[in-house]
N, C-alpha and C. Protein backbone atom coordinates (compact mmCIF):
# COMPACT_ATOMS: atom_id res chain seq x y z
N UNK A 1 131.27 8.04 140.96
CA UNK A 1 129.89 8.33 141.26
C UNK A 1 129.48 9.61 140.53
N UNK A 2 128.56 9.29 139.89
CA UNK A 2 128.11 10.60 138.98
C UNK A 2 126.78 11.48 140.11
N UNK A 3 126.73 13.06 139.29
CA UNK A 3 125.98 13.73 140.52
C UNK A 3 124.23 13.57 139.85
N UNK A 4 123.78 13.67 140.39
CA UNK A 4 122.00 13.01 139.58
C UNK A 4 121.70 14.91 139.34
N UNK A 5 121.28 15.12 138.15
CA UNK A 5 120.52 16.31 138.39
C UNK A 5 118.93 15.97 138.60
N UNK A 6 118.60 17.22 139.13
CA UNK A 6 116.91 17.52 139.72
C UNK A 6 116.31 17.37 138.30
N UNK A 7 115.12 16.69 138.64
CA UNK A 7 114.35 16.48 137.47
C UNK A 7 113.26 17.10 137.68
N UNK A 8 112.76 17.61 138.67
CA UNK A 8 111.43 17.79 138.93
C UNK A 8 111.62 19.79 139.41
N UNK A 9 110.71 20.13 138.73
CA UNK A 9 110.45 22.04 139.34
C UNK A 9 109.67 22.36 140.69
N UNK A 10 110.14 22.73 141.35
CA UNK A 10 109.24 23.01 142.42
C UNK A 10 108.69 23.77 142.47
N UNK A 11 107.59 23.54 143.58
CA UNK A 11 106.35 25.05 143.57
C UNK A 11 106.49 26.11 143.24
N UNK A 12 107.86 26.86 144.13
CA UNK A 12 108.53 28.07 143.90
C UNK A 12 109.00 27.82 142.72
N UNK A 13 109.68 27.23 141.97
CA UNK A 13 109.90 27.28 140.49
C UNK A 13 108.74 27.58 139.58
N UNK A 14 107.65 27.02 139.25
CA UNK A 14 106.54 27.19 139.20
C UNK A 14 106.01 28.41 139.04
N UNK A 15 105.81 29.04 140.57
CA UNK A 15 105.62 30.32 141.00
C UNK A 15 106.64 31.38 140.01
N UNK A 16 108.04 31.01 140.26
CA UNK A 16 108.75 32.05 139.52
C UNK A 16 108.36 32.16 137.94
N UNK A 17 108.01 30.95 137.36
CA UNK A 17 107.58 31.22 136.03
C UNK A 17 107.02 31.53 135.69
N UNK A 18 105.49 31.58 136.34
CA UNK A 18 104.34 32.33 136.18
C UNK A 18 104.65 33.86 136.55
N UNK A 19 104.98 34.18 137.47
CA UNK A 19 105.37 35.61 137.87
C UNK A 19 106.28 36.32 136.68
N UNK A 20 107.14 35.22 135.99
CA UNK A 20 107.95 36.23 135.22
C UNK A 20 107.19 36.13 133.41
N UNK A 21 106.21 35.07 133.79
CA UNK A 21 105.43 35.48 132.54
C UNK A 21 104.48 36.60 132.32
N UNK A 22 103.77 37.20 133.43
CA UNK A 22 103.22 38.00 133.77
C UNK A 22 103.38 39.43 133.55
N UNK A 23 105.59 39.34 133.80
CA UNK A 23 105.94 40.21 133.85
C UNK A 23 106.64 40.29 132.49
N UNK A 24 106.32 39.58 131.25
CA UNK A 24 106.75 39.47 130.29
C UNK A 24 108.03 39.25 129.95
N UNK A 25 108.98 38.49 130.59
CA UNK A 25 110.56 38.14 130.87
C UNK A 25 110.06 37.40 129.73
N UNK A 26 111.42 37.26 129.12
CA UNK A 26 111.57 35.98 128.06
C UNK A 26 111.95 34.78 128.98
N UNK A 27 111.73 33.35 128.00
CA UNK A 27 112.31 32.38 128.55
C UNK A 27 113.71 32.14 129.20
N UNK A 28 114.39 32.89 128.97
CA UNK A 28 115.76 32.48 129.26
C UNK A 28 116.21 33.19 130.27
N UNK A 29 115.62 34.95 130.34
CA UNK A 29 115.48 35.54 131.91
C UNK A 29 114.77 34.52 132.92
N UNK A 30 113.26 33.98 132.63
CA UNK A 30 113.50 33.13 133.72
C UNK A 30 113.96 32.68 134.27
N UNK A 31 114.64 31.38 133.05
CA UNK A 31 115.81 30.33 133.48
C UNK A 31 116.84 30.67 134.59
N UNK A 32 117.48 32.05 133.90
CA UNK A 32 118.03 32.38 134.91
C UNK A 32 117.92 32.57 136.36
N UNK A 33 116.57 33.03 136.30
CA UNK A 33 116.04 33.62 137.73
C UNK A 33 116.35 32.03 138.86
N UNK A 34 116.08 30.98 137.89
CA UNK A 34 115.41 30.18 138.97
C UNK A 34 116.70 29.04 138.72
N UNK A 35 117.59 29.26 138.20
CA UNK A 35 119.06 28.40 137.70
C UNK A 35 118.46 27.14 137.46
N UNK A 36 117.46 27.35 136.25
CA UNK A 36 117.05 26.18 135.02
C UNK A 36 117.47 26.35 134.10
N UNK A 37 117.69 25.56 132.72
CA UNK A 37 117.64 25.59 131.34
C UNK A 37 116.73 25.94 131.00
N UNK A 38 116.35 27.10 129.88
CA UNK A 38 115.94 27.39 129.31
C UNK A 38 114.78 26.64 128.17
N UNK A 39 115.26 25.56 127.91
CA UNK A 39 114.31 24.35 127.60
C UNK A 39 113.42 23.68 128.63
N UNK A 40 113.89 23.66 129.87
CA UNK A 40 112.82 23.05 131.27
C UNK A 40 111.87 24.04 131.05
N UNK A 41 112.07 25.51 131.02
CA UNK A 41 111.19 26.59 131.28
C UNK A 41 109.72 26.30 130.21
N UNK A 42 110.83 26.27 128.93
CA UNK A 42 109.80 26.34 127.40
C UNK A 42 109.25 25.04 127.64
N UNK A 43 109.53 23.99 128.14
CA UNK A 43 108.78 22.68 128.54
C UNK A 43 107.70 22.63 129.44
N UNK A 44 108.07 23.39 130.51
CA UNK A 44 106.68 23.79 131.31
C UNK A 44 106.16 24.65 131.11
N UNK A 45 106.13 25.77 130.33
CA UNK A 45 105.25 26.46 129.79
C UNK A 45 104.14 25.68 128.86
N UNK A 46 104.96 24.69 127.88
CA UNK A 46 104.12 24.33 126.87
C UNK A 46 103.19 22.80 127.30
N UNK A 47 103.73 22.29 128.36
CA UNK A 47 102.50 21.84 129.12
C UNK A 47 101.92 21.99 129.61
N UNK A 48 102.19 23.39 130.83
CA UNK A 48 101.08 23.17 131.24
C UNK A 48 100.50 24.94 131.30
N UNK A 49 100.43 25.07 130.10
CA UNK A 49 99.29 26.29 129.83
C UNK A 49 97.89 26.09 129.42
N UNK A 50 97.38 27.21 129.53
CA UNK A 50 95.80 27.22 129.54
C UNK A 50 95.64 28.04 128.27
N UNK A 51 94.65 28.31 127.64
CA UNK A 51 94.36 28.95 126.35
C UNK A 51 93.13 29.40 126.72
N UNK A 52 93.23 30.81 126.93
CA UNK A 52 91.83 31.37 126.78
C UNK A 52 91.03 31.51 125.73
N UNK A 53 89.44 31.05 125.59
CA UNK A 53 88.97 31.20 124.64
C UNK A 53 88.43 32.16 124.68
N UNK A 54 88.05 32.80 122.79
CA UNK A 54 87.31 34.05 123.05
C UNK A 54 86.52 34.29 122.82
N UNK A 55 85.62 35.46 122.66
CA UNK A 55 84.18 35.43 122.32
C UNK A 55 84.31 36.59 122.20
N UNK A 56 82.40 36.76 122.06
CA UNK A 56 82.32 38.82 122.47
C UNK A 56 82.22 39.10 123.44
N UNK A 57 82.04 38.59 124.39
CA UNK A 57 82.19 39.14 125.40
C UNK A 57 83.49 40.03 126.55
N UNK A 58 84.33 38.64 125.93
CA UNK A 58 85.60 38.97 126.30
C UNK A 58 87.06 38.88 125.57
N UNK A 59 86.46 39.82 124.59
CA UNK A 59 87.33 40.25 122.70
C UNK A 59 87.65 41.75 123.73
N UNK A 60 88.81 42.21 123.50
CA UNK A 60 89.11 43.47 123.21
C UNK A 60 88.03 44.23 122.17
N UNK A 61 87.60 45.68 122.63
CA UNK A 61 87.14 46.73 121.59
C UNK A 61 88.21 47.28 121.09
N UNK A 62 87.60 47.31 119.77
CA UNK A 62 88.73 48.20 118.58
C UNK A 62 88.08 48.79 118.26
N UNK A 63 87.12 49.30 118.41
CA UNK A 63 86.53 50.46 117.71
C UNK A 63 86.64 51.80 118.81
N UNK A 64 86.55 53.08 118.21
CA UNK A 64 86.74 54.08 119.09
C UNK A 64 85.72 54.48 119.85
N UNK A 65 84.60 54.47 118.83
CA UNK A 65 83.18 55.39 118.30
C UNK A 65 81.87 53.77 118.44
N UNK A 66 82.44 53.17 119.35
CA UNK A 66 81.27 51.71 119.22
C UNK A 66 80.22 51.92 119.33
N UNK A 67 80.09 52.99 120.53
CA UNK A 67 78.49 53.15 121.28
C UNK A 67 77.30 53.56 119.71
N UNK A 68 78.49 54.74 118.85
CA UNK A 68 78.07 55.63 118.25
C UNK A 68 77.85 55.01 117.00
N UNK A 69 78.52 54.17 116.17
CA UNK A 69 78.73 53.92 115.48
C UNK A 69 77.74 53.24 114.66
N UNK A 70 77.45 52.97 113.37
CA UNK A 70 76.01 52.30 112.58
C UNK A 70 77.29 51.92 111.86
N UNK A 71 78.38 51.48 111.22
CA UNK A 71 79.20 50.48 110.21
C UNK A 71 79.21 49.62 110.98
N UNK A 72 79.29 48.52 110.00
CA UNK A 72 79.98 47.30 110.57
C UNK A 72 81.22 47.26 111.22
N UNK A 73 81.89 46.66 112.07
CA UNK A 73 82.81 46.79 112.03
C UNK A 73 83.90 46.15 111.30
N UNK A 74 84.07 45.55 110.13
CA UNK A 74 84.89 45.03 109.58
C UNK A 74 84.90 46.50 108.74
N UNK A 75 84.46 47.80 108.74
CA UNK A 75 84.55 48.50 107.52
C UNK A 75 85.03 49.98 108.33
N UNK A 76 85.03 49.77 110.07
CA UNK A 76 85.41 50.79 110.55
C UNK A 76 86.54 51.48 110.62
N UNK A 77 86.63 52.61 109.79
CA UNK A 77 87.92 53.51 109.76
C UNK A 77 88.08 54.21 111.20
N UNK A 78 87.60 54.02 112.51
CA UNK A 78 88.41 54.54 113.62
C UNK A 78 88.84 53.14 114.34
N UNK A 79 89.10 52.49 113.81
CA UNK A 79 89.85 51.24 115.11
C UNK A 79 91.31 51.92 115.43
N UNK A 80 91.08 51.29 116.88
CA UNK A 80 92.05 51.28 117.79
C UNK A 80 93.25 50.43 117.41
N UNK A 81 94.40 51.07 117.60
CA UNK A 81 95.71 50.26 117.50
C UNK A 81 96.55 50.02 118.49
């Protein structure tokens, strides 16, 4: 009789992956966390993520001097790094 492994992640699995994405763990610290493979992890990450889109509204500022500033910004020598 062979032993069946778990196919399916549970909530708390789930939960732990999001939490340790958050917390910027690599894939394989997860794995660990939650005694998965490292491929289950990168598998549910890459289904079921979201992609924020961006805009101006909600772009990071790179400029230092925005309020102040009259260049364009493709020509601004104070951006932020």
């Amino acid at each position: 009789m062979t032993i069946m492994k778990a196919k399916h992640l549970t909530l708390d699995d789930r939960k732990a992956i999001q939490e340790g994405i958050e917390r910027r763990l690599s894939k394989t610290a997860i794995a660990k966390s939650i005694s998965k493979d490292p491929t289950t992890v990168a598998k549910e990450i890459k289904l079921h993520r979201t992609v924020k889109q961006r805009n101006r509204f909600n772009s990071p500022v790179m400029c230092a001097k925005l309020k102040e500033c009259k260049k364009p910004r493709k020509f601004c020598s104070e951006r932020l790094h």
